[in-house]
Protein backbone atom coordinates (compact mmCIF):
# COMPACT_ATOMS: atom_id res chain seq x y z
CA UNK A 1 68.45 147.68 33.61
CA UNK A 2 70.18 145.68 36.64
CA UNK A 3 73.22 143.64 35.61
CA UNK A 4 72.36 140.48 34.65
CA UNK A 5 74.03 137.98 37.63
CA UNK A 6 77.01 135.57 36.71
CA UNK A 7 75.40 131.96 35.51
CA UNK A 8 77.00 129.90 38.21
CA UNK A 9 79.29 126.53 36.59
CA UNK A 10 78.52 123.32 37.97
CA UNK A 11 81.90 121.65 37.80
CA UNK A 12 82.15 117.79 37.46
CA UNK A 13 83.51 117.85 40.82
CA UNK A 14 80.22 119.80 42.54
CA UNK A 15 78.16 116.95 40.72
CA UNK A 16 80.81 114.36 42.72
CA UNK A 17 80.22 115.67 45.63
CA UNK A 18 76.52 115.28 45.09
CA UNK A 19 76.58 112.01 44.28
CA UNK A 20 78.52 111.29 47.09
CA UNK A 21 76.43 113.00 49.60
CA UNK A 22 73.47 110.73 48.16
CA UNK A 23 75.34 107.53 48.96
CA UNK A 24 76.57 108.99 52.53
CA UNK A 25 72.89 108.78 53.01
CA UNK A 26 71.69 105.72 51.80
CA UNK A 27 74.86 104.34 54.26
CA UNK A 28 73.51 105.43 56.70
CA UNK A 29 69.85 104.42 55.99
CA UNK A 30 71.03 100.38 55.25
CA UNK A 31 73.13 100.84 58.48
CA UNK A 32 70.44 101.26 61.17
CA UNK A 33 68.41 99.05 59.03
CA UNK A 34 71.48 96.39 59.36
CA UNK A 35 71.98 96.82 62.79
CA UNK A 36 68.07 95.88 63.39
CA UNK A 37 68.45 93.26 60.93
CA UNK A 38 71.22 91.85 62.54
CA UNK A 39 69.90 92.34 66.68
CA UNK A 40 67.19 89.88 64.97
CA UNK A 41 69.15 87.33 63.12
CA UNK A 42 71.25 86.75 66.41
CA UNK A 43 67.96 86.51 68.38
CA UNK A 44 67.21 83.68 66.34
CA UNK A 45 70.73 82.19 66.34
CA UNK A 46 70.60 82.10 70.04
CA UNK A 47 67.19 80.36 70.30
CA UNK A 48 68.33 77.76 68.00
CA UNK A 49 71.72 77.40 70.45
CA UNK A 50 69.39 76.92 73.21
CA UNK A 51 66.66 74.74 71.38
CA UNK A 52 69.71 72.42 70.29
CA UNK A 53 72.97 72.88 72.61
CA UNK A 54 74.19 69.58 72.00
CA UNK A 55 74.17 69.95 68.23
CA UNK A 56 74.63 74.01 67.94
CA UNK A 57 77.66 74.07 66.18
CA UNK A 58 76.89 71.49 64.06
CA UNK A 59 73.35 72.77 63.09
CA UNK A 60 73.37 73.99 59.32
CA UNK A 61 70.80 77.36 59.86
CA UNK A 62 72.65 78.11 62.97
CA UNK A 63 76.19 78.42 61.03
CA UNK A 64 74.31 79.74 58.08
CA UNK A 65 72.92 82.67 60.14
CA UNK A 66 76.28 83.32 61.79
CA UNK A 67 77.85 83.48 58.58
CA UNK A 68 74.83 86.19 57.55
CA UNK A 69 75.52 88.26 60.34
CA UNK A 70 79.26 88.49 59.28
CA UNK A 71 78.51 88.65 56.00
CA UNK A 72 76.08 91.84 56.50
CA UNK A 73 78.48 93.40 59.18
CA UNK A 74 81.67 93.13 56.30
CA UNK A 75 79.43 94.83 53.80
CA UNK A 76 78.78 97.71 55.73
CA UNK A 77 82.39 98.12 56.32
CA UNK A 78 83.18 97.87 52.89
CA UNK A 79 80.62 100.32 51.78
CA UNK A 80 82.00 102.78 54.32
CA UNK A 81 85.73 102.23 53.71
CA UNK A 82 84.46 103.28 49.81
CA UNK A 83 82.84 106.66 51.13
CA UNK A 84 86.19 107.56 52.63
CA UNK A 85 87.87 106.93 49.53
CA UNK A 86 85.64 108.55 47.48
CA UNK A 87 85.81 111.51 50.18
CA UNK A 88 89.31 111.61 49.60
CA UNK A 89 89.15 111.99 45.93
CA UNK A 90 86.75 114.75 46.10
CA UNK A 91 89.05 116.37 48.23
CA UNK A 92 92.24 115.99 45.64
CA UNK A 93 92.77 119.65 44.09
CA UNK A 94 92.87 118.20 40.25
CA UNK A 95 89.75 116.09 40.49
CA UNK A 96 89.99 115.35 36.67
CA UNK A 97 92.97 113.42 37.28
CA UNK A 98 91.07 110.76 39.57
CA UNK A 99 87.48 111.31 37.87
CA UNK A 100 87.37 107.85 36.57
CA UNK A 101 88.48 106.37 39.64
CA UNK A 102 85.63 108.39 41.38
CA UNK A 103 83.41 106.97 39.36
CA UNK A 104 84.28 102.89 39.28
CA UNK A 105 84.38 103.86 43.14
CA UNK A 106 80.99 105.22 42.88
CA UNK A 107 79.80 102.55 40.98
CA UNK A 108 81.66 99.66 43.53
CA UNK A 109 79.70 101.76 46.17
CA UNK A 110 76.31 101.58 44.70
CA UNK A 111 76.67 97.53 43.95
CA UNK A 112 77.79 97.31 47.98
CA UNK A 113 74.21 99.05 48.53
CA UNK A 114 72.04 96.52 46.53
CA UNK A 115 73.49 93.43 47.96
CA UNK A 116 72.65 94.74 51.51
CA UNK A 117 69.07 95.57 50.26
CA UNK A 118 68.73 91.86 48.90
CA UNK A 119 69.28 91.00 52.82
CA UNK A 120 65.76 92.57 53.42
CA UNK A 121 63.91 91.37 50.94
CA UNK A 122 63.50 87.84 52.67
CA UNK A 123 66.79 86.06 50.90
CA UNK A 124 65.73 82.70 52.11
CA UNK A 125 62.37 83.14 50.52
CA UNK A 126 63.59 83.88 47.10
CA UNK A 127 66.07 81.44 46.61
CA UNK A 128 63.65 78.65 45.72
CA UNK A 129 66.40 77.36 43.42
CA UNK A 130 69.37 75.00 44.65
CA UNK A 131 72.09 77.06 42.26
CA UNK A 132 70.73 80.30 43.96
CA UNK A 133 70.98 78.81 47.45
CA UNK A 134 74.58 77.69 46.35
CA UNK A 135 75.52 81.62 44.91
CA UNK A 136 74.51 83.04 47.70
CA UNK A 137 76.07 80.97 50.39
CA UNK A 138 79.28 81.04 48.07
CA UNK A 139 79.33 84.93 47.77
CA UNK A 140 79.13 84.90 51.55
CA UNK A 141 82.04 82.42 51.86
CA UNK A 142 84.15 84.24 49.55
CA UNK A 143 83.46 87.95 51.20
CA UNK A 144 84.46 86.47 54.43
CA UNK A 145 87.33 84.42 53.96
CA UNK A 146 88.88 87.24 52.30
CA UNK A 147 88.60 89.16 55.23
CA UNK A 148 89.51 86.48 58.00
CA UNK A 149 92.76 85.31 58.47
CA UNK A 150 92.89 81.51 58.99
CA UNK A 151 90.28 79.08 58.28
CA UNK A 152 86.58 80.71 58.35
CA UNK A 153 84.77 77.54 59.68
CA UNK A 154 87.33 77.37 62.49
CA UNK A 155 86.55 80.56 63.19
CA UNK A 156 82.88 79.98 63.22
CA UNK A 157 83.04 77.11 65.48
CA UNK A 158 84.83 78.96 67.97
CA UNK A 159 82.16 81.83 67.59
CA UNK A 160 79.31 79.00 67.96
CA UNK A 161 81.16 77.94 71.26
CA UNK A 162 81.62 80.63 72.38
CA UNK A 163 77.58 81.55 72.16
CA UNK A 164 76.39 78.39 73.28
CA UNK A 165 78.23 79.10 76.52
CA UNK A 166 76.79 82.70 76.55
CA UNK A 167 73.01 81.35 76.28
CA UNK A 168 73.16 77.63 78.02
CA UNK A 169 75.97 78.27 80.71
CA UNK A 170 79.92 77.71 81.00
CA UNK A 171 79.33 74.10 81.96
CA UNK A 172 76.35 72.31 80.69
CA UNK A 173 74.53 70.12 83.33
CA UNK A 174 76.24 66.53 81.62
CA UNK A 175 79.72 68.10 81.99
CA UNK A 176 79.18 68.77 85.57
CA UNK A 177 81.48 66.72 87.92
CA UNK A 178 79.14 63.94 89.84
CA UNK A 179 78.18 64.84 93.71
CA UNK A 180 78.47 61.34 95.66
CA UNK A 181 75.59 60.89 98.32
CA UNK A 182 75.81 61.09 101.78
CA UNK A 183 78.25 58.70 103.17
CA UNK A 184 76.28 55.32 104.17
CA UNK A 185 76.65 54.10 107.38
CA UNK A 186 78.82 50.95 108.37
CA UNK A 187 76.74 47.88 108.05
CA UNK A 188 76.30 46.54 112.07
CA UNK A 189 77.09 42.94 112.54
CA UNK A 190 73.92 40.95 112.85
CA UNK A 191 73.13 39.85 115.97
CA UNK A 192 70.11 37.02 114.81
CA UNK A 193 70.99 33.74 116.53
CA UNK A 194 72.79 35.50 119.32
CA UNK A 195 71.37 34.36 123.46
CA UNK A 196 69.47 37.80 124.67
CA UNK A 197 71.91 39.65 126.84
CA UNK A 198 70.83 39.10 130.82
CA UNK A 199 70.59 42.49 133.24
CA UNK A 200 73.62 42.41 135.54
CA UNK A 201 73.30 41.42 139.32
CA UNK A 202 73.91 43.67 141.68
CA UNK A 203 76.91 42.48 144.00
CA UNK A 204 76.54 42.75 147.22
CA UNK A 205 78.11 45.96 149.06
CA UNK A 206 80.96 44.58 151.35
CA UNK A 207 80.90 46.39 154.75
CA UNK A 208 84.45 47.37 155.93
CA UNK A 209 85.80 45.81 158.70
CA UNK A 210 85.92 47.94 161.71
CA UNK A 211 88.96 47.56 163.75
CA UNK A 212 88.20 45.64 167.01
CA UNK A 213 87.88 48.11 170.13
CA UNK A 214 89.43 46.56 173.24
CA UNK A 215 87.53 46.23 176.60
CA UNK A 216 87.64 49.19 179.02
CA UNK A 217 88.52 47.90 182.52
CA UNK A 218 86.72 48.33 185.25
C-alpha cells in the first residue's frame, strides 16, 4: 500500500491570511462602487451650485453632499490604512503574539465595510426619523473633523467657493466691473431765435493799376 500523504496543518495564521484576502476584496469591490457613487453625488452638488450660485454655500443639501463625499472618500482610506496593518501583522514571524490585535483589526475593518454599504442603500431614504438624520450627519462630522485640521465648515466653505467658481465662472456677471456707453456728444448751443445767416457778397475784383506809358514822339 502507498504511504498515506502528510495531513497538511492549517495554522491560525493561514486562516488570517484568508480572512484578509476576503476583505482585500470586498475593498476593492466598495471602492469602484465609491468612486461611482461619488462621480454622482458631485454631479448633483454641481447642479445645485449652478441652480443656486448666489446661495451655494449656504444651501443645506449642497454642504450636506459635500460633507458625504468626504465622508465616503475618509472611509475608504481608513479601511485601506487597516488592510496594511493587518498585512503587516500577518507578516510578523510570531503571529500569536499579535493574534488578538489581528483580530479587533479585522473586526474594525469589517465595521469600516458596512458603513460604506449603508451609503448605497439610499441613506436619505431611510432616515425617516429626525434622531437618525441627526446620527448620521453627526457620525459624518465627527469622522471628518478628526481628520481635518482647523475648522471643518471653514473648510467646506472654501471647497463650496471654490466649486461655484469651477461651474458658474471666476467672476459672476453682478461682480463684473460696469462698461460706460459710448461717450455722448457735446450738447450744441441752440441757435432758435437767432437772424438766418445771409450768403456773402462777392467784392468786386480790383484791377491793378497799370503804370502810365508815355507818348512816343513823332
Amino acid at each position: 500500500m502507498g504511504q498515506r500523504g502528510s495531513k497538511i496543518e492549517v495554522t491560525k495564521a493561514d486562516r488570517a491570511i484568508l480572512q484578509l484576502k476576503i476583505s482585500k476584496d470586498e475593498i476593492h469591490k466598495y471602492a469602484r462602487r465609491t468612486e461611482s457613487l461619488i462621480a454622482s453625488e458631485d454631479l448633483q452638488l454641481r447642479n445645485i451650485i449652478k441652480a443656486d450660485p448666489k446661495a451655494s454655500n449656504k444651501n443645506p443639501r449642497a454642504r450636506l453632499l459635500l460633507k458625504k463625499i468626504h465622508y465616503q472618500r475618509r472611509l475608504l482610506e481608513q479601511a485601506s490604512d487597516q488592510l496594511i496593518n493587518l498585512e503587516n501583522m500577518v507578516a510578523t514571524v510570531e503571529f500569536k503574539l499579535v493574534e488578538q490585535q489581528f483580530i479587533i483589526g479585522l473586526r474594525q475593518g469589517n465595521e469600516i465595510l458596512t458603513k460604506l454599504n449603508k451609503e448605497f442603500t439610499g441613506v436619505d431614504d431611510l432616515m425617516d426619523q429626525v434622531q437618525d438624520q441627526i446620527a448620521y450627519q453627526d457620525e459624518i462630522d465627527q469622522v471628518l473633523s478628526s481628520s481635518i485640521v482647523g475648522s471643518y465648515e471653514d473648510e467646506l466653505e472654501r471647497e463650496l467657493k471654490q466649486l461655484d467658481r469651477e461651474v458658474n465662472g471666476s467672476v459672476k456677471q453682478s461682480e463684473m466691473p460696469s462698461v460706460e456707453g459710448p461717450t455722448k456728444q457735446p450738447e450744441m448751443p441752440s441757435v432758435e431765435g437767432l437772424p438766418e445767416p445771409q450768403p456773402e457778397r462777392e467784392e468786386p475784383a480790383v484791377e491793378e493799376e497799370r503804370p502810365h506809358e508815355a507818348p512816343l514822339l513823332a
